[in-house]
N, C-alpha and C. Protein backbone atom coordinates (compact mmCIF):
# COMPACT_ATOMS: atom_id res chain seq x y z
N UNK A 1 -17.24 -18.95 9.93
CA UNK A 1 -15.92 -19.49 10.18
C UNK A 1 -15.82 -20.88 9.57
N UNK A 2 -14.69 -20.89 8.79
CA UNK A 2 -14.40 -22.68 8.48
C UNK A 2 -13.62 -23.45 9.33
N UNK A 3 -14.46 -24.70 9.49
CA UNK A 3 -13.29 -25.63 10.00
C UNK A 3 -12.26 -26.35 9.22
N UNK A 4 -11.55 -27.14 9.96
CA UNK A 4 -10.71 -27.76 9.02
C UNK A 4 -11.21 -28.22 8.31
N UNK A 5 -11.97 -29.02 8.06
CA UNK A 5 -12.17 -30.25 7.38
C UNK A 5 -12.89 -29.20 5.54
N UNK A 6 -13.41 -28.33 6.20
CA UNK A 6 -14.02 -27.72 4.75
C UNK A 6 -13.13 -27.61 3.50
N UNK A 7 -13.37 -26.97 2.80
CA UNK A 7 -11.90 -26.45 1.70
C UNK A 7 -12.79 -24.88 1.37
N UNK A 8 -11.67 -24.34 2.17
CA UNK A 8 -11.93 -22.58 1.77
C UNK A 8 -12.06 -22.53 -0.10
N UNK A 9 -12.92 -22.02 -0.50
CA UNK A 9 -12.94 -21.26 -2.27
C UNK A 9 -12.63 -20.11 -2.02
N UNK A 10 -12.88 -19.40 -1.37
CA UNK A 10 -12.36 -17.71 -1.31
C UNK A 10 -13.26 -17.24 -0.05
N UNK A 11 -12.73 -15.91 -0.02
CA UNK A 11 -13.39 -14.85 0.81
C UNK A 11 -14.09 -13.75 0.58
N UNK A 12 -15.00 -13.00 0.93
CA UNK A 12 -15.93 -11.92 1.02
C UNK A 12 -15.57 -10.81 2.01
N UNK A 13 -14.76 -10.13 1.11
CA UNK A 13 -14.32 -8.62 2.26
C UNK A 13 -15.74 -7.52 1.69
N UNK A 14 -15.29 -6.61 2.49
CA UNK A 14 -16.62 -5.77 2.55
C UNK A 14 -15.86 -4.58 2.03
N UNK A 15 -16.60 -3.88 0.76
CA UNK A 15 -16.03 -2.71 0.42
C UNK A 15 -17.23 -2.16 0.08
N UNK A 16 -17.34 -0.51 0.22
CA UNK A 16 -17.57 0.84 -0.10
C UNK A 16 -17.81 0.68 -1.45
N UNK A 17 -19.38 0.58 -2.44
CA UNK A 17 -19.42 0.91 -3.73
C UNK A 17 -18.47 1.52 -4.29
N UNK A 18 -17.94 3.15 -4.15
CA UNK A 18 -16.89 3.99 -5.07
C UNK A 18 -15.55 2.58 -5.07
N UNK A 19 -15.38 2.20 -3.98
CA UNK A 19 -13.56 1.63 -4.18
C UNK A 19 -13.92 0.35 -4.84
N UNK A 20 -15.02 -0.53 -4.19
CA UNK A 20 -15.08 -2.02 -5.35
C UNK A 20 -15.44 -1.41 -6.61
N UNK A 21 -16.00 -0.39 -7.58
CA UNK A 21 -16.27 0.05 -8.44
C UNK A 21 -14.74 -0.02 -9.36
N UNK A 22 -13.40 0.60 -8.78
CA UNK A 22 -12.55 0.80 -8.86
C UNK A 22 -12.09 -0.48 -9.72
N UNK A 23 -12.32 -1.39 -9.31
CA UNK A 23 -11.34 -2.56 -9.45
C UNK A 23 -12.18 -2.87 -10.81
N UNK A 24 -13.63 -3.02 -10.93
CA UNK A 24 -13.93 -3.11 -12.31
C UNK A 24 -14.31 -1.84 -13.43
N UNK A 25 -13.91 -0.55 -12.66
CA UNK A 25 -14.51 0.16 -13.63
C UNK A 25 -13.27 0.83 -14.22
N UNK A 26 -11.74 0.90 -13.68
CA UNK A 26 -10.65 1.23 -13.60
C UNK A 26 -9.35 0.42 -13.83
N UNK A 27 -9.78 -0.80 -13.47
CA UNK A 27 -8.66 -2.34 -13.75
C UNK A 27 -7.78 -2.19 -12.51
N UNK A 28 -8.20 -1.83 -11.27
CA UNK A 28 -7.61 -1.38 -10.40
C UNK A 28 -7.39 -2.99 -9.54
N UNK A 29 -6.49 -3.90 -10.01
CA UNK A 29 -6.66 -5.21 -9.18
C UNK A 29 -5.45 -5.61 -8.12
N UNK A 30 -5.45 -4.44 -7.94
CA UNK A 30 -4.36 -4.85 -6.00
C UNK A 30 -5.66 -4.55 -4.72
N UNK A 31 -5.91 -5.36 -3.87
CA UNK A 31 -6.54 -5.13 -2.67
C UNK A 31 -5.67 -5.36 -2.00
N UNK A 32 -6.52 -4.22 -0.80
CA UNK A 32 -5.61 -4.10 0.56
C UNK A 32 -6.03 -4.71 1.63
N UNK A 33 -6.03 -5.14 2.62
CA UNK A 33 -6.56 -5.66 3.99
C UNK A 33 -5.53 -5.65 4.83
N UNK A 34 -5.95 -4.67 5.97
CA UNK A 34 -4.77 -5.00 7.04
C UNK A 34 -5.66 -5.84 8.28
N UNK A 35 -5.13 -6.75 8.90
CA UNK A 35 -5.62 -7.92 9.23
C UNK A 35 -5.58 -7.71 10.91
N UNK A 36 -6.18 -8.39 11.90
CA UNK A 36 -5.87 -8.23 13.10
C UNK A 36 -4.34 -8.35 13.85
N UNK A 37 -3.83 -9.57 12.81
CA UNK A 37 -2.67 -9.97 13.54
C UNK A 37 -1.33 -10.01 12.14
N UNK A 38 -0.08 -9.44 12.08
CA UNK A 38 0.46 -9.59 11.20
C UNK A 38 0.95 -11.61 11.34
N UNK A 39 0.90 -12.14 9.65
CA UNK A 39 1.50 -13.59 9.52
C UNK A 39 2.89 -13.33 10.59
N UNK A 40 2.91 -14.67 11.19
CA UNK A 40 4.42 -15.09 11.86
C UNK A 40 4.64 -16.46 10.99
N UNK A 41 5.80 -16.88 10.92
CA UNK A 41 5.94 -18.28 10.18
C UNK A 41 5.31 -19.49 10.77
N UNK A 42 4.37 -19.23 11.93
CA UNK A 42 3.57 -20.45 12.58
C UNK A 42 2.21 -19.97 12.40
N UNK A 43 1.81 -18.92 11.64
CA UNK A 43 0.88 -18.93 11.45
C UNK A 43 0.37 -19.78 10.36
N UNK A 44 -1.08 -20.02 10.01
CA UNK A 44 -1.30 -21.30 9.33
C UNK A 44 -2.21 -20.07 8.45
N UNK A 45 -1.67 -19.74 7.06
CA UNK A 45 -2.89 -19.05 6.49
C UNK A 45 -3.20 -19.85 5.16
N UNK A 46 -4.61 -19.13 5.59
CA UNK A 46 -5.56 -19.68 5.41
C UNK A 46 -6.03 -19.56 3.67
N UNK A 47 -5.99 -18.06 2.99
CA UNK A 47 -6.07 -17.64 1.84
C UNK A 47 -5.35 -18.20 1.16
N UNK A 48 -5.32 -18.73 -0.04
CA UNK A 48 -4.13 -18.83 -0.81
C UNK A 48 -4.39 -18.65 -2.61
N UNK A 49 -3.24 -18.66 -3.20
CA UNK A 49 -3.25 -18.15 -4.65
C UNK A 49 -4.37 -19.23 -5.41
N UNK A 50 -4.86 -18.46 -5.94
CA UNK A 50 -5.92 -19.58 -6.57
C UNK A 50 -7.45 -19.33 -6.20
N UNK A 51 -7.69 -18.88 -5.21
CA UNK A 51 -8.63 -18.73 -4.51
C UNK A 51 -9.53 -17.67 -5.17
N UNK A 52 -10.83 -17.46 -4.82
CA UNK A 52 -11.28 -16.53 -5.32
C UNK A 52 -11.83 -15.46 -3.44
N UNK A 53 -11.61 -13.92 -4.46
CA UNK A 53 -12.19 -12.72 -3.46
C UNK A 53 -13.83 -12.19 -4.16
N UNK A 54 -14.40 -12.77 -3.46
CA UNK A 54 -16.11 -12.18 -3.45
C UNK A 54 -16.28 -10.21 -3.12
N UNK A 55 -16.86 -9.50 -4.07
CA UNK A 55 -16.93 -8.18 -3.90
C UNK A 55 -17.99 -7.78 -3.30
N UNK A 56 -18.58 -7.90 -2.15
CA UNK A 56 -19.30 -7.64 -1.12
C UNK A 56 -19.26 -5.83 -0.97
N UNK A 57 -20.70 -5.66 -1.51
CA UNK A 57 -21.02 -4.12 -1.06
C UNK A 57 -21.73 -3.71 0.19
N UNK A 58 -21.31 -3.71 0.73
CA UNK A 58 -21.55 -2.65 2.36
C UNK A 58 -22.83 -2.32 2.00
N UNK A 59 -22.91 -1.62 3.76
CA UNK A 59 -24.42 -0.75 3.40
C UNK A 59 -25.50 -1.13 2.86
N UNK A 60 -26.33 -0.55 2.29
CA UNK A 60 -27.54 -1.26 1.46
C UNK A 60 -27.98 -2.02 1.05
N UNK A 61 -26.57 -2.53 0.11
CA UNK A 61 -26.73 -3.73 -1.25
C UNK A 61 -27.03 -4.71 -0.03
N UNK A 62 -25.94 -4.87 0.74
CA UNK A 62 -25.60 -6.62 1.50
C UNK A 62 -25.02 -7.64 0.18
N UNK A 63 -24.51 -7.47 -0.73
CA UNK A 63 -24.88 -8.39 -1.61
C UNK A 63 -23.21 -8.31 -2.67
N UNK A 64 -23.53 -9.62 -3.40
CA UNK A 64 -21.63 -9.48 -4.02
C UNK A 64 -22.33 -9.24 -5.60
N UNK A 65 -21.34 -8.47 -5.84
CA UNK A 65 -21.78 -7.41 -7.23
C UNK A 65 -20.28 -8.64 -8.15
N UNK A 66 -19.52 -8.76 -7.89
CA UNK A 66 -18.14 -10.01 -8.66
C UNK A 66 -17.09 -10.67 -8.11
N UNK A 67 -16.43 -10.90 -8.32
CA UNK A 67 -15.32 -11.73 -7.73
C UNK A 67 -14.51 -11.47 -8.75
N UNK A 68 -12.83 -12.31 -8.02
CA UNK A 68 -11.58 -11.90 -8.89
C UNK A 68 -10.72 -12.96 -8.34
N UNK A 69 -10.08 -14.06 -9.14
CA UNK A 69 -8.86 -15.00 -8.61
C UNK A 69 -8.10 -13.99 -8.29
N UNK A 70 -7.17 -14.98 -6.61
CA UNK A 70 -6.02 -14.26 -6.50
C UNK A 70 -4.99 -14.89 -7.20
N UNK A 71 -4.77 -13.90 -7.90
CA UNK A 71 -2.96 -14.03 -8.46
C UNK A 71 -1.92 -14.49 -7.53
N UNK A 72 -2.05 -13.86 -6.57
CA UNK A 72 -0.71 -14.16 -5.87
C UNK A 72 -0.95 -12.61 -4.46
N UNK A 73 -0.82 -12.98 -3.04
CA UNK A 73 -1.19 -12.72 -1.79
C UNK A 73 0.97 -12.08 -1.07
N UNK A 74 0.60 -11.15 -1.01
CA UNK A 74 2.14 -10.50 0.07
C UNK A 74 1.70 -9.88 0.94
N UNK A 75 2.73 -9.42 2.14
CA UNK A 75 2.50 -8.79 3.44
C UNK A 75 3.82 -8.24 2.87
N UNK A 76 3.03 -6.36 3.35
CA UNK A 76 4.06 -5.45 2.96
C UNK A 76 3.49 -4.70 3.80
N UNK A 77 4.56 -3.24 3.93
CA UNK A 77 3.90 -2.46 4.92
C UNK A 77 4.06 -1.36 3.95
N UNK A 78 3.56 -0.07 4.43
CA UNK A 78 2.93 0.89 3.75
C UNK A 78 4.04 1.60 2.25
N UNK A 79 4.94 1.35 2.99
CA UNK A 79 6.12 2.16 1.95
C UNK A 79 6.14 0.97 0.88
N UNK A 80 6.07 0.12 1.06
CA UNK A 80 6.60 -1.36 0.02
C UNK A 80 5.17 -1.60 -1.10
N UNK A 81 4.06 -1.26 -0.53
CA UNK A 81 2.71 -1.14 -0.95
C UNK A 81 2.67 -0.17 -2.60
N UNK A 82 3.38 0.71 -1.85
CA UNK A 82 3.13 1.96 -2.28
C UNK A 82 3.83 2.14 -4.13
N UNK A 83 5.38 1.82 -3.49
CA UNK A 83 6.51 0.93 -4.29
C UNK A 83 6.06 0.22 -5.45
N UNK A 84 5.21 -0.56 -4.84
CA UNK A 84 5.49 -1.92 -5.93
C UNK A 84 3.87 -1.66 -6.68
N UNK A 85 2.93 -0.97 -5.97
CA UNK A 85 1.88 -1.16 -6.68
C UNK A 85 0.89 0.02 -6.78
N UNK A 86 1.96 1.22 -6.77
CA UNK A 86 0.59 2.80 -6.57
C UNK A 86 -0.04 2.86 -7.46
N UNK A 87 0.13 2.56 -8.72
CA UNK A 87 -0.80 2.75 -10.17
C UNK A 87 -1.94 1.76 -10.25
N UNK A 88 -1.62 0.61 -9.51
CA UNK A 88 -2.71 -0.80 -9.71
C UNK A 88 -4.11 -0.43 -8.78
N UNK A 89 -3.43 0.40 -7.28
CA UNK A 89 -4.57 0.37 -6.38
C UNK A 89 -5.78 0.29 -6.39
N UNK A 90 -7.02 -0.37 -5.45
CA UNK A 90 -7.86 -0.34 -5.18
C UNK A 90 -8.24 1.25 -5.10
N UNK A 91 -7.85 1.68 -4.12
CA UNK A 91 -8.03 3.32 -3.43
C UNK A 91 -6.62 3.76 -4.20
N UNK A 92 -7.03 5.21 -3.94
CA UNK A 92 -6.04 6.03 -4.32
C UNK A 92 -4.92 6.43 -2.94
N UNK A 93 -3.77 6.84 -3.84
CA UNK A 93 -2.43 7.08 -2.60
C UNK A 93 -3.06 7.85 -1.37
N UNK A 94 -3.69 8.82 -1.13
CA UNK A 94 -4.51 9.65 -0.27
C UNK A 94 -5.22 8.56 0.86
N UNK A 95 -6.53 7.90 -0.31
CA UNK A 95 -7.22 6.65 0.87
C UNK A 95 -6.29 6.29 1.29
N UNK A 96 -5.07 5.62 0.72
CA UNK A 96 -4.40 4.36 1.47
C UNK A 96 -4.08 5.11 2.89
N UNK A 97 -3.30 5.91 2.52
CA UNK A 97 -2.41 6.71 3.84
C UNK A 97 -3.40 6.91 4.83
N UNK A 98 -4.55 7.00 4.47
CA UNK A 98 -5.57 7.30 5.70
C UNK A 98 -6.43 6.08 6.41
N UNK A 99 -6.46 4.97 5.49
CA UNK A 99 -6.53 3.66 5.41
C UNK A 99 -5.54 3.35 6.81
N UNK A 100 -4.21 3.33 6.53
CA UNK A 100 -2.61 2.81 7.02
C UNK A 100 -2.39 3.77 8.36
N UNK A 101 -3.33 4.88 8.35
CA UNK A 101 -2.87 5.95 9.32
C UNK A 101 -3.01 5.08 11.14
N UNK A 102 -1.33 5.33 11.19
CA UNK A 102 -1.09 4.56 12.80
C UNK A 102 -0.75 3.26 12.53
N UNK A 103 -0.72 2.46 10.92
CA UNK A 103 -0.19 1.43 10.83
C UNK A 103 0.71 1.62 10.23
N UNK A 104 1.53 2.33 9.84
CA UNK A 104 2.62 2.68 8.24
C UNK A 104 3.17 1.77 8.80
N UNK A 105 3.60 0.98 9.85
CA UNK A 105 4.92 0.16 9.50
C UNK A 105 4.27 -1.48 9.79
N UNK A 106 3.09 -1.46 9.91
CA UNK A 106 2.58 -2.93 9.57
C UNK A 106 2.53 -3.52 8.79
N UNK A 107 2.77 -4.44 8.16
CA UNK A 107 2.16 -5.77 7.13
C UNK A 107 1.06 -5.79 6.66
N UNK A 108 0.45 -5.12 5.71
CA UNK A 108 -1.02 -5.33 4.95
C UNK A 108 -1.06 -6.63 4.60
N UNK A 109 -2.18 -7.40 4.52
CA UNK A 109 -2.41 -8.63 3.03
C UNK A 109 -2.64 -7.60 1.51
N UNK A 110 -1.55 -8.08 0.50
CA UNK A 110 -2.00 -7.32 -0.24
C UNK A 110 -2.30 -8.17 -1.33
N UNK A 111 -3.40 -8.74 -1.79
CA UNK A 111 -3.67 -9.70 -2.81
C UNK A 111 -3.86 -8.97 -4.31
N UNK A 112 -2.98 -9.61 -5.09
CA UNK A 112 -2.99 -9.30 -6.57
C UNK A 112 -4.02 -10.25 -7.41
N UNK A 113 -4.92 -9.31 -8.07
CA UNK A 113 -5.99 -10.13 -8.35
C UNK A 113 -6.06 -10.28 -10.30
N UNK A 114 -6.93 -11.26 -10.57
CA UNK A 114 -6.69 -11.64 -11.75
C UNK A 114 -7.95 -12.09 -12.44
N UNK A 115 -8.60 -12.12 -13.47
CA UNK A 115 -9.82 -12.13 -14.01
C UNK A 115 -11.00 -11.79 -13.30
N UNK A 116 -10.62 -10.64 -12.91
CA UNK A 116 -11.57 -9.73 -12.26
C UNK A 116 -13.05 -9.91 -13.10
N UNK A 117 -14.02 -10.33 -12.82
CA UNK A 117 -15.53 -10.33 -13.37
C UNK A 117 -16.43 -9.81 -12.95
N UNK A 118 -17.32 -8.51 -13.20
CA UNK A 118 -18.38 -8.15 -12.32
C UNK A 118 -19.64 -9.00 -13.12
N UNK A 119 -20.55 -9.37 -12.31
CA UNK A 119 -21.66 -10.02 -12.44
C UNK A 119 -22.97 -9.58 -13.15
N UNK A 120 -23.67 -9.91 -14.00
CA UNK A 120 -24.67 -9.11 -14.61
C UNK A 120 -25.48 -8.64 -13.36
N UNK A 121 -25.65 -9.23 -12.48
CA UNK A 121 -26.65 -9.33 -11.53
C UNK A 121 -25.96 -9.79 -10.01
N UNK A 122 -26.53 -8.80 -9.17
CA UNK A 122 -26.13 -9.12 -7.78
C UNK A 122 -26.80 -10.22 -7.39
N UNK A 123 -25.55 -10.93 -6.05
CA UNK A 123 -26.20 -11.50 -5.34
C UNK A 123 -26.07 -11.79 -4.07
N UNK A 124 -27.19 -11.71 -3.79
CA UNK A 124 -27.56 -11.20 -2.24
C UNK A 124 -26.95 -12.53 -1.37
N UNK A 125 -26.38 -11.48 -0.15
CA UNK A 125 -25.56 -12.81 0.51
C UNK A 125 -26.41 -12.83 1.82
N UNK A 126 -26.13 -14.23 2.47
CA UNK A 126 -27.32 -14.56 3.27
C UNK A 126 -26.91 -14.56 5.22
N UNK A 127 -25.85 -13.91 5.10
CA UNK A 127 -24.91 -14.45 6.01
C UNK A 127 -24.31 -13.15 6.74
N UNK A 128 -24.41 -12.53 7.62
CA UNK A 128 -23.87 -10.87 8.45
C UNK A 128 -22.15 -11.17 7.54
N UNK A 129 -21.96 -10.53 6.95
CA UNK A 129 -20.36 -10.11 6.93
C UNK A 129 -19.51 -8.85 7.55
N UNK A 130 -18.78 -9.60 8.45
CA UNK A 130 -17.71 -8.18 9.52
C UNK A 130 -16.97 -7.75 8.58
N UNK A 131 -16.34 -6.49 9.11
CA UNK A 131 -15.24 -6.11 8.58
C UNK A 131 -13.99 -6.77 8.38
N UNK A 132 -14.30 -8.05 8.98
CA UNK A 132 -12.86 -9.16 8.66
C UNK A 132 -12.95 -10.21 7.73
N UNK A 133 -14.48 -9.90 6.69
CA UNK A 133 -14.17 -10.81 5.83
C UNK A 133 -15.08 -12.40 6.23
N UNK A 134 -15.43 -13.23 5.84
CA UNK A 134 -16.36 -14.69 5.64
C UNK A 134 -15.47 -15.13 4.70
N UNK A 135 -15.37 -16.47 5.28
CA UNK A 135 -14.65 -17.60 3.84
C UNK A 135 -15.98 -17.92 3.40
N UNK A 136 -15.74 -18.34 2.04
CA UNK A 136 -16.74 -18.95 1.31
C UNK A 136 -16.15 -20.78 1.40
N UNK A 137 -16.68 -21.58 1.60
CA UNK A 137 -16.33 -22.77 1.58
C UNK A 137 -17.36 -24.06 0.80
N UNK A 138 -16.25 -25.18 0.33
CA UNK A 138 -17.38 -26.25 -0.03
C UNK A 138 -18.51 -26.27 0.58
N UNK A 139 -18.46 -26.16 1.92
CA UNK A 139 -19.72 -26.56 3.12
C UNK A 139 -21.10 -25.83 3.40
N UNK A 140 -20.45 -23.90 3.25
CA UNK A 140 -21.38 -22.80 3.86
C UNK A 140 -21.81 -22.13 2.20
N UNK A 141 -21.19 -23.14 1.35
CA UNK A 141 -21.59 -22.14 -0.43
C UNK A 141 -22.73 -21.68 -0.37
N UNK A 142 -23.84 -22.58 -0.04
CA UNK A 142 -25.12 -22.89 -0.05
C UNK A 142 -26.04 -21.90 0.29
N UNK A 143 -25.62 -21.96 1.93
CA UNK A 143 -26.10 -20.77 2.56
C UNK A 143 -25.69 -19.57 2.49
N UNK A 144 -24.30 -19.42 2.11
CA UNK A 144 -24.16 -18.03 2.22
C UNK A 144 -24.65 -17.43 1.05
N UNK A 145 -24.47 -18.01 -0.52
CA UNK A 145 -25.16 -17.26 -1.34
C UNK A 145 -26.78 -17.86 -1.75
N UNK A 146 -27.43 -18.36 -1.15
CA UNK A 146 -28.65 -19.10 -0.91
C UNK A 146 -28.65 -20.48 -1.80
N UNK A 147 -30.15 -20.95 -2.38
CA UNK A 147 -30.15 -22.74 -2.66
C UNK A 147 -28.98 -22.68 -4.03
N UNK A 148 -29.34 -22.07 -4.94
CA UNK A 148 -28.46 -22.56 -6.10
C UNK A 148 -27.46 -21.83 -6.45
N UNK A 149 -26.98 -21.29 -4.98
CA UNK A 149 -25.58 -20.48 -5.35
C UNK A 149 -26.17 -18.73 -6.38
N UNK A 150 -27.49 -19.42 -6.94
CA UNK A 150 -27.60 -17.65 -6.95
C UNK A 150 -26.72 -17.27 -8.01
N UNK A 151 -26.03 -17.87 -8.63
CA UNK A 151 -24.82 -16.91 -9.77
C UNK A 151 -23.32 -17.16 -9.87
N UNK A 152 -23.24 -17.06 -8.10
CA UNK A 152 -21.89 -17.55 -7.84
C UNK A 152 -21.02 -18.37 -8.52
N UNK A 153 -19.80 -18.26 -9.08
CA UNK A 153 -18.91 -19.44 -9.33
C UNK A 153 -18.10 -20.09 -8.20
C-alpha cells in the first residue's frame, strides 16, 4: 500500500499467462479491472494517465514478464466496454461476459495502454500480489522488484 507522501509509478495486476500473452503477442492493449468499489466524484484515484501497468504472471512465474504506459483510464460498464473497444481486448467477448457475469451494469477501470514492452527477461517480484493489484512507488521500487530494480523501468 502507498502512502501519501510516495509518488505511485504504476501498478501490478495479476494476469493468467494466455490473457497477458494477448496484449503482447496480439496488440491487444485495453485492460480490464473491475475494482471493489465503483469511482464516486470524492473518490481520490489514485492511477493516472502516464503511469505505468506492470504484467505480473500468476501462478508459478510470481514475476513481471513487461509493462505498458497508460494512455488514458475510463469507467464503463459492460455494454460501453464492449462498444468502444471489442477488437482491442485483453480477453475475448466470451471471457469478458464471464469476467462481468453479475456485474453487466458496473463500472470496470478500463485502461488504454500504450508502448506496450515485453521484457527480454522476467522479473521476479518480491512482494505477495492480491488480486487487487500493488502500486509500484518511488519508495517500495526497491523491494518490490529487488536491489537494482532487476530490469524494471
Amino acid at each position: 500500500m502507498a502512502t501519501k507522501q510516495e509518488k505511485i509509478e504504476g501498478v501490478i495486476y495479476s494476469l493468467p499467462l494466455e490473457i497477458a500473452m494477448n496484449i503482447f503477442e496480439k496488440n491487444k492493449d485495453v485492460f480490464i479491472k473491475y475494482l471493489p468499489h465503483e469511482p464516486t466524484k470524492k473518490t481520490e484515484l489514485r492511477l493516472k494517465k502516464g503511469m505505468k501497468i506492470y504484467i505480473y504472471i500468476s501462478k508459478a512465474n510470481k514475476s513481471v514478464i513487461g509493462e505498458a504506459k497508460i494512455k488514458e483510464i475510463y469507467y464503463l460498464n459492460l455494454q460501453e466496454i464492449i462498444k468502444k473497444f471489442k477488437s482491442r481486448l485483453m480477453i475475448s467477448e466470451s471471457e469478458l461476459l464471464l469476467y462481468a457475469e453479475c456485474r453487466e451494469n458496473k463500472k470496470a477501470q478500463v485502461l488504454d495502454l500504450q508502448n506496450i514492452t515485453l521484457y527480454p527477461k522476467e522479473i521476479a517480484v518480491n512482494i505477495p500480489i492480491t488480486m487487487g493489484g500493488a502500486y509500484v512507488t518511488s519508495g517500495n521500487k526497491k523491494k518490490v522488484f529487488g536491489g537494482k530494480n532487476n530490469g524494471a523501468k
